[in-house]
N, C-alpha and C. Protein backbone atom coordinates (compact mmCIF):
# COMPACT_ATOMS: atom_id res chain seq x y z
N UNK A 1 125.56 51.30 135.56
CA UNK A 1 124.63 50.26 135.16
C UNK A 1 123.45 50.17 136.12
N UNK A 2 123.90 49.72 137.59
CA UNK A 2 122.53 50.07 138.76
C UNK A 2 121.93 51.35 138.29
N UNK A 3 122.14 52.42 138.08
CA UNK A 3 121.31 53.88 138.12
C UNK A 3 120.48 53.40 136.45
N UNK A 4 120.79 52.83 135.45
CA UNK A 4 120.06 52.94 134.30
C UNK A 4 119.05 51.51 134.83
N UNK A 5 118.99 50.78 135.31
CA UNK A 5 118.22 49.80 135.58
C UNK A 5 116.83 50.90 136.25
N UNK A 6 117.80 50.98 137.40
CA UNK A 6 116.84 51.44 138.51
C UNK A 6 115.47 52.58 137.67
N UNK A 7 116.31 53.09 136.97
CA UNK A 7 115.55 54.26 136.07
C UNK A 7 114.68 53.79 135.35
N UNK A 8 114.83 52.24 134.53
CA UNK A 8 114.01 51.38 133.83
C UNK A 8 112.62 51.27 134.21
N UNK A 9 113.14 50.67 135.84
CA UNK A 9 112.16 50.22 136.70
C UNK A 9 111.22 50.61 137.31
N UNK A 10 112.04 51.98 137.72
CA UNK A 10 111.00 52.89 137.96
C UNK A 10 109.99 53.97 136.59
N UNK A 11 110.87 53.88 136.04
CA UNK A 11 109.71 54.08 134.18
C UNK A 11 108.31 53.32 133.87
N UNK A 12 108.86 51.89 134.30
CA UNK A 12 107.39 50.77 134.06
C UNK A 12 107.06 50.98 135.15
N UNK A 13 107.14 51.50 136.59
CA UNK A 13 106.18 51.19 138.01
C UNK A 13 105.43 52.83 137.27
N UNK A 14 105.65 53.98 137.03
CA UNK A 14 104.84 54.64 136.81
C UNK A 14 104.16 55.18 135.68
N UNK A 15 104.84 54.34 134.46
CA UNK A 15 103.94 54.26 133.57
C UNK A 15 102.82 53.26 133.39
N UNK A 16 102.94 52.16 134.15
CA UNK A 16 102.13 51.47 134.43
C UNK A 16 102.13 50.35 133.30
N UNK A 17 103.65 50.23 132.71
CA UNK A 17 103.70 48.99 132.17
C UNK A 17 104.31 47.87 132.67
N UNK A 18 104.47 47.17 132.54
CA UNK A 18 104.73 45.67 133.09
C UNK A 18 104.50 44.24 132.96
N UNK A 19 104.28 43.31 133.65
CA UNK A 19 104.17 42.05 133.37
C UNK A 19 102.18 42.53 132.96
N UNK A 20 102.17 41.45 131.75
CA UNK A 20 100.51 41.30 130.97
C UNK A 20 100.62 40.24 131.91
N UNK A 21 99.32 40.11 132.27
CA UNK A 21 98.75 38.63 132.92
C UNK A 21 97.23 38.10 131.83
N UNK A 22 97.26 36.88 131.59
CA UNK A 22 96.27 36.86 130.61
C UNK A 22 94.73 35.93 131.56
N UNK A 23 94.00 36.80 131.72
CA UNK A 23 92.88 35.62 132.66
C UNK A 23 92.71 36.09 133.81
N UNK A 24 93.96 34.71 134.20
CA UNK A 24 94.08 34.95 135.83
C UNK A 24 95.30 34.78 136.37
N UNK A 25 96.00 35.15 137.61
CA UNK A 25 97.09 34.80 138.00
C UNK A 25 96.59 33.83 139.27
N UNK A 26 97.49 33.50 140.25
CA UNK A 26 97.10 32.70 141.65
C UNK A 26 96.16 33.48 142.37
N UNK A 27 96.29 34.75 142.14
CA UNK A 27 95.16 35.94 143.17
C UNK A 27 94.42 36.29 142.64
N UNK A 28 93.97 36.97 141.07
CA UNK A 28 93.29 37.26 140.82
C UNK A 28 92.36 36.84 139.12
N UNK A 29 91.09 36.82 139.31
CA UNK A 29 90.45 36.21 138.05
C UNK A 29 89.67 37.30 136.95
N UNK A 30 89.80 37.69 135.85
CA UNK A 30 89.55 38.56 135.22
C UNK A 30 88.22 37.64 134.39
N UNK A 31 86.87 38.06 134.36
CA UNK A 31 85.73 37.39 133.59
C UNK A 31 85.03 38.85 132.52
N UNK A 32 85.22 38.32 131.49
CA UNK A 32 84.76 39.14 130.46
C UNK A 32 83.34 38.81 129.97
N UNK A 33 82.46 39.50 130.15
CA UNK A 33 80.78 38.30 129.28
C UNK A 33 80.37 39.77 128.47
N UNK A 34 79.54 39.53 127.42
CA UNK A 34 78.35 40.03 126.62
C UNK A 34 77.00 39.63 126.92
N UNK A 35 76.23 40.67 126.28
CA UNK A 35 75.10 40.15 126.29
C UNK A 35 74.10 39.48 125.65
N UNK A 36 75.29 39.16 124.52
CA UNK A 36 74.48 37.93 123.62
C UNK A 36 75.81 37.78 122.64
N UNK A 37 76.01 36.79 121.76
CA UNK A 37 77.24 36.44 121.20
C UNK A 37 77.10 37.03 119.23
N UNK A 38 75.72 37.48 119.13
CA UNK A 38 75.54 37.78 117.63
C UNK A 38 74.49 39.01 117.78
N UNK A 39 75.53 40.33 116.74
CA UNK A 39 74.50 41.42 116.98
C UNK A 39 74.12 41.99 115.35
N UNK A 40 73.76 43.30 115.04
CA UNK A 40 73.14 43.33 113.83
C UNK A 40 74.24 44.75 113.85
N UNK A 41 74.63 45.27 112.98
CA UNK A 41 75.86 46.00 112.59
C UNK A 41 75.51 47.01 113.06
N UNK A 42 74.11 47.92 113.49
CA UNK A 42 74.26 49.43 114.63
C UNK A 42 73.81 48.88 115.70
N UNK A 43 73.65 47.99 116.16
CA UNK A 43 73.27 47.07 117.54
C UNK A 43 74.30 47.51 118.73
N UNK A 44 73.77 48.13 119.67
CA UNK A 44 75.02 48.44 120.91
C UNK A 44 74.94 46.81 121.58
N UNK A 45 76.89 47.05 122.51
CA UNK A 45 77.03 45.68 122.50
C UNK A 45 77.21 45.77 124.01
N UNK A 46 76.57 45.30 125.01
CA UNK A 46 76.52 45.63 126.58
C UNK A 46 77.80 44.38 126.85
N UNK A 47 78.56 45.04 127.97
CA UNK A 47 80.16 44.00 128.34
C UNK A 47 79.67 44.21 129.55
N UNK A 48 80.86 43.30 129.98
CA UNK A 48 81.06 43.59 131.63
C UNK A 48 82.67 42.70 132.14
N UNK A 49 83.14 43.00 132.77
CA UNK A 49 84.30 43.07 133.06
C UNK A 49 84.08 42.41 134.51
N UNK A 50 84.70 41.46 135.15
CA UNK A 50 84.66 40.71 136.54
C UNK A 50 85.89 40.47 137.10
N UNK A 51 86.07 41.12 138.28
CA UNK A 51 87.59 40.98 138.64
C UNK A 51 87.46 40.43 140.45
N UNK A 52 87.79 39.11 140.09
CA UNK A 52 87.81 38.65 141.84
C UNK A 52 89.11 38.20 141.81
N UNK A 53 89.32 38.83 143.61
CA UNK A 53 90.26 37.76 144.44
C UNK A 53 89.50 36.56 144.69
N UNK A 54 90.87 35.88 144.42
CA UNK A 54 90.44 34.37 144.79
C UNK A 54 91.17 33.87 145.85
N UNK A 55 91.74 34.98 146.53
CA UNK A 55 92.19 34.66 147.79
C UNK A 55 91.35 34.50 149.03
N UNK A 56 92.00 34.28 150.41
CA UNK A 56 91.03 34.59 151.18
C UNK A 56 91.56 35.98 152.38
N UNK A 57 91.94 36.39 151.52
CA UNK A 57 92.35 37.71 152.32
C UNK A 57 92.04 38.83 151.59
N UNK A 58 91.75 40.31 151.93
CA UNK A 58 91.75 41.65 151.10
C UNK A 58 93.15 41.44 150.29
N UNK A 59 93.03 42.04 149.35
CA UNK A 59 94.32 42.66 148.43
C UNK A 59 94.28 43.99 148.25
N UNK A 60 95.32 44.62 148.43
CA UNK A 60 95.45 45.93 147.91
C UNK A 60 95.91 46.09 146.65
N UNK A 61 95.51 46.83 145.57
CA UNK A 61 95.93 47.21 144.21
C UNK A 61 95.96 48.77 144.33
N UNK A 62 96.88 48.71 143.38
CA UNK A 62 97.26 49.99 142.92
C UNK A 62 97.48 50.60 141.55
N UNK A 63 97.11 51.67 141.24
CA UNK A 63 96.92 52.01 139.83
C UNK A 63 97.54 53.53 139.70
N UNK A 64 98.61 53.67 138.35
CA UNK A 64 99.02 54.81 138.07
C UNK A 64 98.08 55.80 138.21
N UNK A 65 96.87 55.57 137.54
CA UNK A 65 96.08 56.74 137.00
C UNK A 65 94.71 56.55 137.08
N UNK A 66 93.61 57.21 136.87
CA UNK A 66 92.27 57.13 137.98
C UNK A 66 91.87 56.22 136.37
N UNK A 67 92.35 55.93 135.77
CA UNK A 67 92.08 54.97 134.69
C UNK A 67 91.82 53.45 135.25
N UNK A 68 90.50 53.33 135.40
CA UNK A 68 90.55 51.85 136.19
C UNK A 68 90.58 50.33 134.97
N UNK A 69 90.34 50.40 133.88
CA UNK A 69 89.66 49.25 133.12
C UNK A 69 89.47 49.84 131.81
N UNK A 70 89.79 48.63 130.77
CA UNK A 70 89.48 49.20 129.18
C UNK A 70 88.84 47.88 128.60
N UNK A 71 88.10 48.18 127.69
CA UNK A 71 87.56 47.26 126.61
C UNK A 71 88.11 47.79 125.27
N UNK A 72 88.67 46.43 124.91
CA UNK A 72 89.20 46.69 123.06
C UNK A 72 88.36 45.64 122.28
N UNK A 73 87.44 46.25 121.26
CA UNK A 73 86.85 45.70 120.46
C UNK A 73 87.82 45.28 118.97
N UNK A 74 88.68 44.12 118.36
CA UNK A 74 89.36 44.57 117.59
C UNK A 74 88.24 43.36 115.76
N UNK A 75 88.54 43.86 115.06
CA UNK A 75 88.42 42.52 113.87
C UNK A 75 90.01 42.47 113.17
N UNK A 76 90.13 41.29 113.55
CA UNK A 76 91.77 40.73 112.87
C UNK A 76 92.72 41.39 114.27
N UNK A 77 93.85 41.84 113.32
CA UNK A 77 94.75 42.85 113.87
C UNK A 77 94.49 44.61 113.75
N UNK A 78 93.62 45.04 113.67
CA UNK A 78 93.13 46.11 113.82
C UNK A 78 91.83 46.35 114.91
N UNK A 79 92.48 47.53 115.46
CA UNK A 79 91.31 47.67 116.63
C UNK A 79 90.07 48.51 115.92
N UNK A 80 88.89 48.40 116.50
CA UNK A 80 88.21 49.15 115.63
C UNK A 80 87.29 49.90 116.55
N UNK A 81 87.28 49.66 117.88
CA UNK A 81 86.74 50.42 119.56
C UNK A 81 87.79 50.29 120.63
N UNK A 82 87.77 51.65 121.38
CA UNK A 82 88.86 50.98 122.63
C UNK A 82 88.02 52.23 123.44
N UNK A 83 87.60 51.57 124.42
CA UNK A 83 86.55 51.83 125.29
C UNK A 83 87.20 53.57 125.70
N UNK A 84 88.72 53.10 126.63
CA UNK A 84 89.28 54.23 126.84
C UNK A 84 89.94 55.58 125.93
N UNK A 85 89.59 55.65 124.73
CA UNK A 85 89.58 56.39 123.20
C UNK A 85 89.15 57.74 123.86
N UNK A 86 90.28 59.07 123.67
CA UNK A 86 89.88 59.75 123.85
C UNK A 86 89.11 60.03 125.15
N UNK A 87 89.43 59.46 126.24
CA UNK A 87 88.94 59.70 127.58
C UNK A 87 90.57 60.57 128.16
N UNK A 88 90.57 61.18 129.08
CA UNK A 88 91.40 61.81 129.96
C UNK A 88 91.55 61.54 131.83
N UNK A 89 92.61 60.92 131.52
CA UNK A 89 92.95 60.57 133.30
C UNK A 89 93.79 61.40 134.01
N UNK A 90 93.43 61.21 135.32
CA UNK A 90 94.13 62.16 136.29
C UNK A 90 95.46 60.95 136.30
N UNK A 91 96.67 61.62 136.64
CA UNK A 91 97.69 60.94 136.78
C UNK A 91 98.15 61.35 138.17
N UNK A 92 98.01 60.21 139.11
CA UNK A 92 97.94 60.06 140.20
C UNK A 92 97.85 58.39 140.93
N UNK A 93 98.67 58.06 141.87
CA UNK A 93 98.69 56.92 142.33
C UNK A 93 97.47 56.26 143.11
N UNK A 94 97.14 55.67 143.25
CA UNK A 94 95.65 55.27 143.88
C UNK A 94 95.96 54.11 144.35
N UNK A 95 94.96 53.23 145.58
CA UNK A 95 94.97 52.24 146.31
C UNK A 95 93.46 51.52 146.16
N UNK A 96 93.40 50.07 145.82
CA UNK A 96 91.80 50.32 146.14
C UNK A 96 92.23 48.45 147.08
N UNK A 97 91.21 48.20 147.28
CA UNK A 97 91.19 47.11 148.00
C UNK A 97 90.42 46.00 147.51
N UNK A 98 90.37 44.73 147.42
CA UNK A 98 89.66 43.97 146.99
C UNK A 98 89.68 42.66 147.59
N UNK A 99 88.25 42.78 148.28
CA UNK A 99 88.23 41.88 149.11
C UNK A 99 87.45 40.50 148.70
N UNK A 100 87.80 39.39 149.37
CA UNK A 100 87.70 38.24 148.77
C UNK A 100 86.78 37.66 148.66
N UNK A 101 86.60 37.15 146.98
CA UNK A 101 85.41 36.29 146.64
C UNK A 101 84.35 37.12 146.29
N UNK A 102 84.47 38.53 146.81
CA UNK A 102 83.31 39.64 146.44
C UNK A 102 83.89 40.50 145.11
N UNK A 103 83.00 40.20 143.75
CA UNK A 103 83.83 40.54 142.43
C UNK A 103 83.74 42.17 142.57
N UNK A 104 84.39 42.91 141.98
CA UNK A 104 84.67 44.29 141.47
C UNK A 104 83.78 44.13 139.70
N UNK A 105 82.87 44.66 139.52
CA UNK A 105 82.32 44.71 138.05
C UNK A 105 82.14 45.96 137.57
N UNK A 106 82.78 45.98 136.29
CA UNK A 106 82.81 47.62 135.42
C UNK A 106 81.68 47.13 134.03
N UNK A 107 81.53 47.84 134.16
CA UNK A 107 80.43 48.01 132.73
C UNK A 107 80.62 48.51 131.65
N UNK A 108 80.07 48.73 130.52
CA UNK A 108 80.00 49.63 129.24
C UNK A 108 79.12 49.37 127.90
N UNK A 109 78.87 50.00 127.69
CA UNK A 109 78.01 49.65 125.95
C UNK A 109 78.52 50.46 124.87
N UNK A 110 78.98 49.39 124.03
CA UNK A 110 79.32 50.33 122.51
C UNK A 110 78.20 50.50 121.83
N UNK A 111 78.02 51.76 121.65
CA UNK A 111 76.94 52.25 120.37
C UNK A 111 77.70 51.89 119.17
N UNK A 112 77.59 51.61 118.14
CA UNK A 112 78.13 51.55 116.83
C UNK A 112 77.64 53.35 116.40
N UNK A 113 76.13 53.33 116.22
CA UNK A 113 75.89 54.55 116.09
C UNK A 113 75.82 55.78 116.68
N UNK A 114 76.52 55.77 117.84
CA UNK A 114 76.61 57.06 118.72
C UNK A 114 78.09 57.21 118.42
N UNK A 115 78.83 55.82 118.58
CA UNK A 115 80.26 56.42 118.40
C UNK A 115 80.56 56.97 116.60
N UNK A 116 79.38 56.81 115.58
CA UNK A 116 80.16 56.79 114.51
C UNK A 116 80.99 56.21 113.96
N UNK A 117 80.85 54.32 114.30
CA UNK A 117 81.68 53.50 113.72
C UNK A 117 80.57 52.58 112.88
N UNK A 118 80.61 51.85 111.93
CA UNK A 118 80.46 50.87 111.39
C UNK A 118 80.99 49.69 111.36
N UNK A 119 80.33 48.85 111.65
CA UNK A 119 80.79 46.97 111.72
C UNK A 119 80.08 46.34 110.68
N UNK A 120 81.13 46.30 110.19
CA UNK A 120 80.69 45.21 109.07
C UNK A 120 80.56 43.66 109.40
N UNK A 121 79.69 42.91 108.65
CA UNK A 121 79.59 41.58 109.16
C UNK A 121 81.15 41.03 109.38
N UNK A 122 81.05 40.10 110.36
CA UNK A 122 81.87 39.09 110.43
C UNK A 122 81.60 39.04 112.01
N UNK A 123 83.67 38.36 112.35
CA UNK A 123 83.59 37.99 113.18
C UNK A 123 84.57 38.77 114.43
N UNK A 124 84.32 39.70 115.49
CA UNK A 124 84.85 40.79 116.41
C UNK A 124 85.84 39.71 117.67
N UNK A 125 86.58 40.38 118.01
CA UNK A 125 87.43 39.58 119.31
C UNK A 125 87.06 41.09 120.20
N UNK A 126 86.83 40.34 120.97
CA UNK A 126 86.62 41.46 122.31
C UNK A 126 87.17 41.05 124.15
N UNK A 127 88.26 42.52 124.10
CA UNK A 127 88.90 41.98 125.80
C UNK A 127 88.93 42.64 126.36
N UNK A 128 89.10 42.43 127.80
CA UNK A 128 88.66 43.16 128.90
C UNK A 128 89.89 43.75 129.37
N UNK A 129 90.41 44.60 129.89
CA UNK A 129 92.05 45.18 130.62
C UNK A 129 92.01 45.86 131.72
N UNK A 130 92.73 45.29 132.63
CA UNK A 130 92.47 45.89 133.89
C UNK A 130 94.07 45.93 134.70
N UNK A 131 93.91 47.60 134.45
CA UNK A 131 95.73 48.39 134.19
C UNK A 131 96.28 48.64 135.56
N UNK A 132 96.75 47.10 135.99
CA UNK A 132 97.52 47.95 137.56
C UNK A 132 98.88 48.19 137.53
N UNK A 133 99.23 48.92 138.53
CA UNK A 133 100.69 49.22 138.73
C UNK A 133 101.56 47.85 138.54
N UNK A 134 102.30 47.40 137.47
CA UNK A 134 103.13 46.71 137.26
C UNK A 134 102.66 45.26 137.11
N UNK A 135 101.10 45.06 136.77
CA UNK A 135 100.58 44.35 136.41
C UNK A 135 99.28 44.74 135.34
N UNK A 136 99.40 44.24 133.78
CA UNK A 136 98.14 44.42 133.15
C UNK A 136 97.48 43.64 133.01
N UNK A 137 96.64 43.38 133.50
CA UNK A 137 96.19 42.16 133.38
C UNK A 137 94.78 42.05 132.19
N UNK A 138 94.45 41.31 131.04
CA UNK A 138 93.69 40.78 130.40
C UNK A 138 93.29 39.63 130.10
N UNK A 139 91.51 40.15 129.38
CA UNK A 139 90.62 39.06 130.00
C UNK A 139 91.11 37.47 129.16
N UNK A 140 90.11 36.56 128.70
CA UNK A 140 90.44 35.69 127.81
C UNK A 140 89.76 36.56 126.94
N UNK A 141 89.66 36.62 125.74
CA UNK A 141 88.50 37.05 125.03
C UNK A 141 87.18 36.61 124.45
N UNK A 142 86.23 37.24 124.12
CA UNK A 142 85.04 36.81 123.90
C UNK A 142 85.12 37.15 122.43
N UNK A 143 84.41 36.16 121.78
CA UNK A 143 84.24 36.37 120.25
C UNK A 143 82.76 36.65 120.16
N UNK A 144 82.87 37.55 119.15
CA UNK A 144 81.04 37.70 118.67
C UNK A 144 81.13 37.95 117.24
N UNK A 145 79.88 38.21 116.73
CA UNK A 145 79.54 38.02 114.89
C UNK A 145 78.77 38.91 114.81
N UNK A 146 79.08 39.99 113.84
CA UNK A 146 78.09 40.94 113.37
C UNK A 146 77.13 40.20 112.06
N UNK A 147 75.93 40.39 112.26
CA UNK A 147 75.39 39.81 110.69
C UNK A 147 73.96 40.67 110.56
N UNK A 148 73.85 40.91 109.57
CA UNK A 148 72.57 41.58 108.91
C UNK A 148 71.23 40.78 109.39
């Protein structure tokens, strides 16, 4: 029974699944923004991703894979962008540090028309993910509206 646990455990520390954190936990704050809340259906959509300690000490994090951060664009229960789509990571353990009160910010812009997707009007949920070793943590989400 110990050896099938242990095997569990060590499955989620290097696959890099584990406890979801949604936001924030006591240490750290995940801020998701756009650059405007209503776009026009081939309109690219500029994000940004904000990750502070809110401690007052460095933290060390650690991450399975040189995969630092994802954005999922979904409408409903279907995803319809996921930032990390078809990207390729080195699989390798990493350390980074994050020191306090000074945010870590990742970026990105969806083309609608570079990626070859279409958005139809309505209304998009969009979140931020930031994949550490035995913590995933995601953002709150941001809502936006496609309209003609």
């Amino acid at each position: 029974m110990k050896r099938w646990v242990f095997g569990f455990l060590l499955l989620l520390l290097c696959t890099g699944y584990g406890l979801v954190v949604k936001g924030m936990d006591d240490n750290i704050t995940l801020t998701l923004t756009t650059d405007k809340k209503v776009y026009q259906p081939s309109q690219p959509i500029t994000m940004s991703l904000e990750v502070l300690n809110r401690t007052s000490a460095p933290l060390n994090v650690t991450f399975v894979s040189s995969k630092a951060y994802d954005f999922i664009l979904s409408s409903g229960e279907q995803i319809v962008w996921k930032w990390s789509e078809g990207r390729m990571y080195a699989q390798s353990l990493r350390t980074i540090t994050l020191s306090p009160g000074k945010p870590l910010i990742y970026q990105s812009v969806f083309n609608p028309a570079t990626a070859k997707k279409v958005l139809a009007e309505g209304s998009y949920k969009l979140v931020g993910v930031w994949p550490t070793m035995g913590k995933i943590y995601t953002s709150e989400p941001v809502y936006i509206e496609i309209r003609k």
